[in-house]
Protein backbone atom coordinates (compact mmCIF):
# COMPACT_ATOMS: atom_id res chain seq x y z
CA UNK A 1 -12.34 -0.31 5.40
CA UNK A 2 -8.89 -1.19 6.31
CA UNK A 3 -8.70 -4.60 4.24
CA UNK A 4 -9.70 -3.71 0.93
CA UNK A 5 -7.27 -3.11 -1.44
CA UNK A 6 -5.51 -0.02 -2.47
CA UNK A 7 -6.50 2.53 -4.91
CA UNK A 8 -6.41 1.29 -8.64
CA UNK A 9 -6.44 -2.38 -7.72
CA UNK A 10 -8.58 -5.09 -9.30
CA UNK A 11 -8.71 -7.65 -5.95
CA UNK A 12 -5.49 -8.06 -4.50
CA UNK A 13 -3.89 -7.67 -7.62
CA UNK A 14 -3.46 -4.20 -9.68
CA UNK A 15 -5.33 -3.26 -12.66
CA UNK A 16 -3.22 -4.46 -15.94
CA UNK A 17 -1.63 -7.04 -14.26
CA UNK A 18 -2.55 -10.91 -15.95
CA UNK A 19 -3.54 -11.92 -12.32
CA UNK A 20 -6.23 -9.24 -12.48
CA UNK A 21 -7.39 -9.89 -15.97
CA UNK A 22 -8.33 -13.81 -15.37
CA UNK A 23 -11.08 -15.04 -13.98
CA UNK A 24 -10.81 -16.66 -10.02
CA UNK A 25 -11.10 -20.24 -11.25
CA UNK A 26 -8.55 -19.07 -13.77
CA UNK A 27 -6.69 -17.38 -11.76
CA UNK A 28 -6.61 -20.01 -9.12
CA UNK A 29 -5.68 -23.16 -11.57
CA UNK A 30 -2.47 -20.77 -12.41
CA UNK A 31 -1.08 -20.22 -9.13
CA UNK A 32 -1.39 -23.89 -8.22
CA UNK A 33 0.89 -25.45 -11.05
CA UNK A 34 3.60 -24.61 -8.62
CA UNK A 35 4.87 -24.07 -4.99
CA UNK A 36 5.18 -21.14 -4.05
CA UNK A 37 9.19 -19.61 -3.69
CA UNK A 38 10.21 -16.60 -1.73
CA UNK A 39 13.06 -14.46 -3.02
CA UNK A 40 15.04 -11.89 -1.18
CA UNK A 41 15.32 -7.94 -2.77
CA UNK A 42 18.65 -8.07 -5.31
CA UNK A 43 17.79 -11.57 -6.39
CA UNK A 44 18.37 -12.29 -10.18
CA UNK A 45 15.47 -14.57 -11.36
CA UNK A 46 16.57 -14.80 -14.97
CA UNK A 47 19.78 -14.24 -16.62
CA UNK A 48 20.02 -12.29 -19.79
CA UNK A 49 21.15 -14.95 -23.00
CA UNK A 50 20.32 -17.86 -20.22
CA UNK A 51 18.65 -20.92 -21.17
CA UNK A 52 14.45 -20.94 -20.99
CA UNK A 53 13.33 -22.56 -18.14
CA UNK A 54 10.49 -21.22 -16.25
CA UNK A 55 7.89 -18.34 -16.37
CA UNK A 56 7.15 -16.28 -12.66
CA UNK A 57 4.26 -14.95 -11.92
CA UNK A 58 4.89 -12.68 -9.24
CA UNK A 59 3.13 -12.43 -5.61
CA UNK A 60 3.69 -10.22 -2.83
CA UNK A 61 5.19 -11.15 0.66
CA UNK A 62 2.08 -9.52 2.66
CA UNK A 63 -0.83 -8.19 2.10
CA UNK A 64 -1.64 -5.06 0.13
CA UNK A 65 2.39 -4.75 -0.67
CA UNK A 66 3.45 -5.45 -4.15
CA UNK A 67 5.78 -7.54 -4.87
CA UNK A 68 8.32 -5.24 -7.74
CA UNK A 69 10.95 -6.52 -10.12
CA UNK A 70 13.26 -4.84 -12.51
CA UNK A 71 13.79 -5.68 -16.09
CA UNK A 72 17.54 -4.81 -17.34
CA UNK A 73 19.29 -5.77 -20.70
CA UNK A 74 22.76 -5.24 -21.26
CA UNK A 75 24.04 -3.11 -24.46
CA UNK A 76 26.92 -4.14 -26.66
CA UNK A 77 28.63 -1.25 -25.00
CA UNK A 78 28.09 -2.73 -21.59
CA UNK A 79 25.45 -0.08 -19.91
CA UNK A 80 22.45 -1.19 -18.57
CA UNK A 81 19.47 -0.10 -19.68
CA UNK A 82 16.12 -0.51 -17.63
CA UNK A 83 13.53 -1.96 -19.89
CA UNK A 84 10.36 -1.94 -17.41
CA UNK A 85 9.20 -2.55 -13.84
CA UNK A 86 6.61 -5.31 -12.74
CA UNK A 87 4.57 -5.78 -9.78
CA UNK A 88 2.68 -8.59 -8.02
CA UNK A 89 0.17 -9.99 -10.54
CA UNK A 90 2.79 -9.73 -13.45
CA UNK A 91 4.11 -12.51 -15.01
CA UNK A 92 8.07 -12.70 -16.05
CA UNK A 93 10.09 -14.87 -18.29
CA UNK A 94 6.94 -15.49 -20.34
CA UNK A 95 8.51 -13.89 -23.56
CA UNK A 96 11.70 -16.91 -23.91
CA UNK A 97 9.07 -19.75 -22.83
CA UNK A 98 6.43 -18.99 -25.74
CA UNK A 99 9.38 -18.40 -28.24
CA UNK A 100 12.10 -20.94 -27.25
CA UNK A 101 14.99 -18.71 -27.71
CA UNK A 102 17.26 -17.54 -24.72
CA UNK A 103 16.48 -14.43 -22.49
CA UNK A 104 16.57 -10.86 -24.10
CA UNK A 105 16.62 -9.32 -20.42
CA UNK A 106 17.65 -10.08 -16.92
CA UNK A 107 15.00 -9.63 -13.94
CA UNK A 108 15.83 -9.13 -10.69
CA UNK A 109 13.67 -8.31 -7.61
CA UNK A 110 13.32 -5.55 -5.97
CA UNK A 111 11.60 -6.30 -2.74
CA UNK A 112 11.04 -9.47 -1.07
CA UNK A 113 8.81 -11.74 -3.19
CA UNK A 114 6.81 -14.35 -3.51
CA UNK A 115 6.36 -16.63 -7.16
C-alpha cells in the first residue's frame, strides 16, 4: 500500500526513536507543548558549551522522509568528531536540559526539518 510507512518503522516514526516508544495520547501531549519550527539543511540548532535552553524533538518535512541531524563535538585539538546521527522521532538537546550544565555537542540538521 503506498501510504504505510517504510520498512522498520513503528507508525510514522522509526523503531528506537522516543516518538515511537510513547503511547499516541503520549505522544500527542508532547508534540503540542510547542509550535512547530521548520529549519533549513546546515542549520545549527545547538551550540557546543551554549547555554540550556530548549530540547527538539525532531519531525520530518513530508511524509515518509526523515527528518536527520548530526551530532559534532569539538576536540581540544580543534577536529571534529561526529558523535551520532538522529532522525525524525529523536529528541535533541535533552542531555543539557535534564542536567543543567551547558552543551557537550553541537547539532546541526541535515535535511530540511521540522521540531
Amino acid at each position: 500500500m503506498p501510504n504505510e510507512p517504510t520498512l522498520g518503522t513503528a507508525g510514522p516514526w522509526p523503531v528506537g526513536t522516543l516518538l515511537a516508544r510513547l503511547g499516541e495520547a503520549a505522544r500527542q501531549d508532547l508534540l503540542s507543548l510547542s509550535p512547530e519550527r521548520r529549519f533549513a539543511a546546515e542549520t545549527r540548532l545547538l551550540d557546543q558549551g551554549g547555554d540550556v535552553g530548549c530540547v527538539y524533538v525532531l519531525k520530518a518535512t513530508r511524509p515518509l522522509a526523515s527528518a536527520c541531524v548530526k551530532v559534532t563535538a569539538s576536540l581540544p585539538n580543534g577536529t571534529e568528531s561526529l558523535l551520532g546521527i538522529r532522525v525524525s522521532g529523536d529528541a535533541v538537546g535533552e542531555l543539557g536540559a535534564i542536567r543543567g550544565s551547558p552543551r557537550t555537542a553541537t547539532v546541526t540538521t541535515c535535511s530540511s526539518s521540522h521540531t
